[in-house]
C-alpha atoms as a PDB file:
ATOM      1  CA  UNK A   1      14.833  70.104-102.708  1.00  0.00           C
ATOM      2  CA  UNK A   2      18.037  71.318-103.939  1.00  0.00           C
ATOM      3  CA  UNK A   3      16.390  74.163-106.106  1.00  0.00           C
ATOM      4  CA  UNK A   4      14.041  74.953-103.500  1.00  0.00           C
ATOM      5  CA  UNK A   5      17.111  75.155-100.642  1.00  0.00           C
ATOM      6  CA  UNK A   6      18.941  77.939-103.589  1.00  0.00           C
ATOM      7  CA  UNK A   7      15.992  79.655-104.006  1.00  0.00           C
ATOM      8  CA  UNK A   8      14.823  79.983-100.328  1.00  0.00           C
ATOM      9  CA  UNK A   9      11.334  77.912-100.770  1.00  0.00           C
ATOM     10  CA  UNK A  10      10.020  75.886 -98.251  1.00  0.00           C
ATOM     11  CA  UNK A  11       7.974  72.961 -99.644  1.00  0.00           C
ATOM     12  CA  UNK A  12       4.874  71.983 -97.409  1.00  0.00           C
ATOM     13  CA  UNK A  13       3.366  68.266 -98.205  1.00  0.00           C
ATOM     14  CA  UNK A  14      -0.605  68.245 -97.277  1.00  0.00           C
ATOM     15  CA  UNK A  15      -1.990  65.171 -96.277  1.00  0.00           C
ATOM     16  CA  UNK A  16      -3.886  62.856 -98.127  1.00  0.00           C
ATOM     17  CA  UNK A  17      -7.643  64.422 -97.935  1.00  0.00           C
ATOM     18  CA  UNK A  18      -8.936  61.843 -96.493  1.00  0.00           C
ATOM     19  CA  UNK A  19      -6.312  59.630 -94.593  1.00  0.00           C
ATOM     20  CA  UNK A  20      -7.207  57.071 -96.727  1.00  0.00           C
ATOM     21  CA  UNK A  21      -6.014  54.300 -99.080  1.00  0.00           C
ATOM     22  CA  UNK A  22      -6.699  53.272-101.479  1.00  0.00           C
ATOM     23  CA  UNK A  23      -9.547  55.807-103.008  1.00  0.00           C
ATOM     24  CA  UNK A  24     -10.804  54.824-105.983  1.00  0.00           C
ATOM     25  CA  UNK A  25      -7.922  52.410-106.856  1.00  0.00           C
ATOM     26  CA  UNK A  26      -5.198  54.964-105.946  1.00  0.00           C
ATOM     27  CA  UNK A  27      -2.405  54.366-103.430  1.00  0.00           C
ATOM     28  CA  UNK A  28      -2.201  56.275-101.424  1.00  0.00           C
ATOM     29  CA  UNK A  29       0.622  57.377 -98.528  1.00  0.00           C
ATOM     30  CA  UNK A  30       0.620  60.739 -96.541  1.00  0.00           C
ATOM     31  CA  UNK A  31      -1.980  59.969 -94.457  1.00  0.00           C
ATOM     32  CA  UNK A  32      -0.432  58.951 -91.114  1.00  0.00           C
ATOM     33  CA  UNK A  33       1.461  60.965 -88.438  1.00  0.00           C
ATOM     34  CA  UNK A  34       4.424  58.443 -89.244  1.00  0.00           C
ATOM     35  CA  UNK A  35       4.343  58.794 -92.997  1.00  0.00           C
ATOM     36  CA  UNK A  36       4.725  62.593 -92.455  1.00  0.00           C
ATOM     37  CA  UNK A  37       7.887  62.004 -90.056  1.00  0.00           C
ATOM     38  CA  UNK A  38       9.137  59.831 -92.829  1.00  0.00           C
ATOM     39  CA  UNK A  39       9.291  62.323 -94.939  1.00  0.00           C
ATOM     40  CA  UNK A  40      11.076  64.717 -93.277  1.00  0.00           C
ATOM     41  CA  UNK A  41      13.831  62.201 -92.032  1.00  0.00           C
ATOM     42  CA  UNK A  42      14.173  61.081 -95.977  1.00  0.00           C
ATOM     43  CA  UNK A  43      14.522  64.478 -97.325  1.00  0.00           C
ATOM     44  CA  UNK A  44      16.653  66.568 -94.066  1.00  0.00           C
ATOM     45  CA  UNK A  45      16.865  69.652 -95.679  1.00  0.00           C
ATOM     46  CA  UNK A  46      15.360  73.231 -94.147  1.00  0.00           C
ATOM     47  CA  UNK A  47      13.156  73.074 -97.214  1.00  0.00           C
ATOM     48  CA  UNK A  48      11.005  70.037 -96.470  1.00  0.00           C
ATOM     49  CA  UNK A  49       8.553  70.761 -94.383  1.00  0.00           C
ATOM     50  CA  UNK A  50       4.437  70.077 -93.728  1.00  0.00           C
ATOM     51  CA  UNK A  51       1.264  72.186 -94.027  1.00  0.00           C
ATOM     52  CA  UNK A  52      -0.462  71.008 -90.971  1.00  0.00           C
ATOM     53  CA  UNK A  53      -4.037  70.393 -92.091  1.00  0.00           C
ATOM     54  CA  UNK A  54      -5.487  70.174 -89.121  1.00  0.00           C
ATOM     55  CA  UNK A  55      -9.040  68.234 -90.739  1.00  0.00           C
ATOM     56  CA  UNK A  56      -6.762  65.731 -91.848  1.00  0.00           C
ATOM     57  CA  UNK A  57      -4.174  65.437 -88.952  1.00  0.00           C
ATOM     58  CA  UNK A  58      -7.000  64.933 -86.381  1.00  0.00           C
ATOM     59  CA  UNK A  59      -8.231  61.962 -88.089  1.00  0.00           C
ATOM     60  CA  UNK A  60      -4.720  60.213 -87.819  1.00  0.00           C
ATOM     61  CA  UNK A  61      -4.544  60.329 -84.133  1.00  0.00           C
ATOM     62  CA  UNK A  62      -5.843  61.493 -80.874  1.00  0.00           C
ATOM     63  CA  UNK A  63      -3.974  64.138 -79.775  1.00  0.00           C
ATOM     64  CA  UNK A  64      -3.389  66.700 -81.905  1.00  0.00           C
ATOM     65  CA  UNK A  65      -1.794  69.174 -80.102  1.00  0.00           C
ATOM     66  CA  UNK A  66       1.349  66.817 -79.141  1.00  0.00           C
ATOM     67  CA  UNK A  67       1.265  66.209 -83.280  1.00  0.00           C
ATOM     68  CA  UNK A  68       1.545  69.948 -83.316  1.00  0.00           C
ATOM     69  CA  UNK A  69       4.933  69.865 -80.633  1.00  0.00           C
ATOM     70  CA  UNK A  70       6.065  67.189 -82.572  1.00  0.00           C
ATOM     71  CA  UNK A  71       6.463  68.695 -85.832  1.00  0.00           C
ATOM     72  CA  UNK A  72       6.972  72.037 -84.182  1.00  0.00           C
ATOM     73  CA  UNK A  73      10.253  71.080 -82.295  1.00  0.00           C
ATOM     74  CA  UNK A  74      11.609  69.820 -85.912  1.00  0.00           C
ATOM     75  CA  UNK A  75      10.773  73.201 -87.370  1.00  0.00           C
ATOM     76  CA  UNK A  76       8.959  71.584 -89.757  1.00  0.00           C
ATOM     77  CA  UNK A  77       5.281  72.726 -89.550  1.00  0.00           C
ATOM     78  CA  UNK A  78       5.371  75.592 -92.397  1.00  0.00           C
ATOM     79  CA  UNK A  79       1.283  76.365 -93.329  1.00  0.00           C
ATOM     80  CA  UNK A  80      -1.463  75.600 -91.168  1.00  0.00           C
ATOM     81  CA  UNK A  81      -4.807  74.870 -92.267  1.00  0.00           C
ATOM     82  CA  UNK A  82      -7.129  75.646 -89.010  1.00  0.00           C
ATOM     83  CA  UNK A  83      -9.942  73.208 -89.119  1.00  0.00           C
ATOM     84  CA  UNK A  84     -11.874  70.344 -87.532  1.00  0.00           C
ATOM     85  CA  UNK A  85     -14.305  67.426 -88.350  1.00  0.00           C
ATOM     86  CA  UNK A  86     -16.232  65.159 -86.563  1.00  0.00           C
ATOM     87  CA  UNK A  87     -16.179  61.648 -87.569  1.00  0.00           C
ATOM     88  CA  UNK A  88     -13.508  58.717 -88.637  1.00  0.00           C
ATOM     89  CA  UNK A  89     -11.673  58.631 -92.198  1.00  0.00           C
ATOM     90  CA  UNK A  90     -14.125  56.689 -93.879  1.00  0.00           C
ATOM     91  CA  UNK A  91     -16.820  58.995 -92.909  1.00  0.00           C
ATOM     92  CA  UNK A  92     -16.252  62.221 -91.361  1.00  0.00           C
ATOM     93  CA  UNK A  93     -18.342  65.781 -91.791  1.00  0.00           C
ATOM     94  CA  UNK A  94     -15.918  69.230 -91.515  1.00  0.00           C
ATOM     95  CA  UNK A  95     -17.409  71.201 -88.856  1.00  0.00           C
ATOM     96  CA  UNK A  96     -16.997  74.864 -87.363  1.00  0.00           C
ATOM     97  CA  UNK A  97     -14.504  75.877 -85.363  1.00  0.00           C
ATOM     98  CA  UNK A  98     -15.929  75.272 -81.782  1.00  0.00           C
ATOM     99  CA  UNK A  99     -18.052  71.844 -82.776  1.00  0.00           C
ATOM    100  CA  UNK A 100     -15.377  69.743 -83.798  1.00  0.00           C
ATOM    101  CA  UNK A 101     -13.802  66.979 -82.097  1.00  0.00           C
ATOM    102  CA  UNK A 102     -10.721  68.638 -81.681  1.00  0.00           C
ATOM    103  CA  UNK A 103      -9.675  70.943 -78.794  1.00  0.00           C
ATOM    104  CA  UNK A 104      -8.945  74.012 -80.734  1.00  0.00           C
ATOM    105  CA  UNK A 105      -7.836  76.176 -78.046  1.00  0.00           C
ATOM    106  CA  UNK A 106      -5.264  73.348 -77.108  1.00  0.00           C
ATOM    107  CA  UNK A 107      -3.877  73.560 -80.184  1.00  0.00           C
ATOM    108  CA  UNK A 108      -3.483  77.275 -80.243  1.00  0.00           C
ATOM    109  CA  UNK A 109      -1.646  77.224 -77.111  1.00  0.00           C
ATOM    110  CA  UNK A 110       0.809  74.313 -78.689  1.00  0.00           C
ATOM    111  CA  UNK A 111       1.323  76.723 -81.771  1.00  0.00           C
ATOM    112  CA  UNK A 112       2.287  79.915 -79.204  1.00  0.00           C
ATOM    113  CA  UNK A 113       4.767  77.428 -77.496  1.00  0.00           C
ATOM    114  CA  UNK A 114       6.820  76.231 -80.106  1.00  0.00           C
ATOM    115  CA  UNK A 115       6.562  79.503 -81.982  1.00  0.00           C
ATOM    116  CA  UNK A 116       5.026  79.199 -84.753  1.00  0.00           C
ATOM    117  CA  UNK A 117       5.137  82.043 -87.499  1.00  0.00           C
ATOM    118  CA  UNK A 118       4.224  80.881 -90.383  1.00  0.00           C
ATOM    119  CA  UNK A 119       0.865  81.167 -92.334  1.00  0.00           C
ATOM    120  CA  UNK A 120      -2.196  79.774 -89.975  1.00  0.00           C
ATOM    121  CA  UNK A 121      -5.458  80.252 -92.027  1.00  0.00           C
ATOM    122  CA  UNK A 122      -8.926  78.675 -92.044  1.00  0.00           C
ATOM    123  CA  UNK A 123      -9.819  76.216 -94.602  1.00  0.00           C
ATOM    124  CA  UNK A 124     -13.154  73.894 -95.368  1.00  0.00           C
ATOM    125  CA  UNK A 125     -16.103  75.258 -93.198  1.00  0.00           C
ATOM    126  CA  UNK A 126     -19.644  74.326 -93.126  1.00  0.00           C
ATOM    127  CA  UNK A 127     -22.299  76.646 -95.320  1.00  0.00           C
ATOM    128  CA  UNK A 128     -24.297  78.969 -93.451  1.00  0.00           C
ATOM    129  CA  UNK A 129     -28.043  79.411 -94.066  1.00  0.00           C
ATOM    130  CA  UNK A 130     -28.434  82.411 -96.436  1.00  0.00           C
ATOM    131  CA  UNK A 131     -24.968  82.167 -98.018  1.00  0.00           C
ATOM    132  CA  UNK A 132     -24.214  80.659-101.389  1.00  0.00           C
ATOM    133  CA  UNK A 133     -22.514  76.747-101.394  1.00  0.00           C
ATOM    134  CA  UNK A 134     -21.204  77.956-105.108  1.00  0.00           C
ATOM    135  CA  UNK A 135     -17.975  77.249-103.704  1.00  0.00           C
ATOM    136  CA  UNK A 136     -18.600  74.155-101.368  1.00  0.00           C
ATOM    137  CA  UNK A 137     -16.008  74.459 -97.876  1.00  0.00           C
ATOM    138  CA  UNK A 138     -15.427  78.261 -98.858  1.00  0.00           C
ATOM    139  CA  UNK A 139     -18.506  79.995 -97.556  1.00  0.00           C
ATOM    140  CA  UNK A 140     -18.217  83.706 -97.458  1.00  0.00           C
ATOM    141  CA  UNK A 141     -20.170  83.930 -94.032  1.00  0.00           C
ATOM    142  CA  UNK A 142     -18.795  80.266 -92.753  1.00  0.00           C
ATOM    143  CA  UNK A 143     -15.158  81.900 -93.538  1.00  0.00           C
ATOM    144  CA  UNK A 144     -15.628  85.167 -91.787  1.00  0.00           C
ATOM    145  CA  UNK A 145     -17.273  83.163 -88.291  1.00  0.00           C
ATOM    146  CA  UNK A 146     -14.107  80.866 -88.847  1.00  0.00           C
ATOM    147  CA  UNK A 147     -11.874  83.864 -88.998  1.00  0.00           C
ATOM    148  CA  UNK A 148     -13.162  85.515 -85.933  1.00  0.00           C
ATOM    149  CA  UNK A 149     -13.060  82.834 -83.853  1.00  0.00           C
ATOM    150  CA  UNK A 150      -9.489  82.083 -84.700  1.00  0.00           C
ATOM    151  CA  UNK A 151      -8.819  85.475 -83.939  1.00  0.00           C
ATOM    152  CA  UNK A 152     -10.687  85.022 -80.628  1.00  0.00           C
ATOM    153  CA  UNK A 153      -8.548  82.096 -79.970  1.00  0.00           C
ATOM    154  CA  UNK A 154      -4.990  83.875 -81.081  1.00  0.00           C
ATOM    155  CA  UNK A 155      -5.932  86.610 -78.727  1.00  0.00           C
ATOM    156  CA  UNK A 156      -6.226  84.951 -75.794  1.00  0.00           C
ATOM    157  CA  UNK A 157      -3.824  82.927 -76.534  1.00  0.00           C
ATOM    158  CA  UNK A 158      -0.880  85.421 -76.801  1.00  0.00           C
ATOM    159  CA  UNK A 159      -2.153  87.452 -74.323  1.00  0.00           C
ATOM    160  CA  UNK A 160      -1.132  84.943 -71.412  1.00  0.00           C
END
């Protein structure tokens, strides 16, 4: 942290994909809500921080947007990954945008109020029929839905 502090890096730890352990005889420990406060209490420094990945974080609790006020008040949330699932840890499936089990617009809203700037992008999305799954999560069409519906969502958001 010291290095990163001098050089003006913030670090951001991503969650165990999934919230899980052990997989496949691995320990494993950011994967709970706690954990993640643990680690910024360890390490106080302005470089220590969290990418929010919001596929993961949903599957640690059940209210996602207070997770998001949480971590926001510390100034600690420093990349977002905008995404949802449907499911538990042991078995989930990432969905779009607006079929998730997440309230998405909820969360935008708890972004806008603790002022979040930093980088908020989609991540994993479902194929779409008549794209490639080359690049499983990363469809080109799946990405460009997810995109616009985030923008849908920032929009009205920040218009209030």
């Amino acid at each position: 942290m010291p290095v990163a502090e001098e050089a003006g890096v913030k670090m951001a730890m991503h969650p165990d994909d999934p919230p899980l352990s052990p997989i496949r005889g691995l320990g494993r420990i950011m994967r709970s809500v706690e954990n993640f406060q643990r680690l910024i209490d360890l390490v106080p420094s302005p470089a220590n921080g969290i990418c929010l990945c919001q596929g993961n974080f949903t599957l640690m609790t059940e209210d996602l947007p207070e997770v998001i006020r949480h971590f926001g008040a510390q100034d600690r949330i420093y990349f977002v990954h905008f995404r949802d699932v449907k499911g538990v840890p042991e078995k989930f499936n990432e969905t779009f945008h607006d079929n998730g089990k997440t309230d998405m617009l909820a969360c935008m809203e708890a972004y806008r109020e603790i002022g979040f700037n930093g980088v908020l992008r989609p991540d994993h999305v479902p194929t779409m029929a008549g794209d490639s799954n080359e690049d499983a999560g990363y469809s080109s069409i799946g990405r460009l839905y997810a995109i616009g519906y985030i923008r849908g969502l920032r929009q009205a958001v920040y218009a209030a």
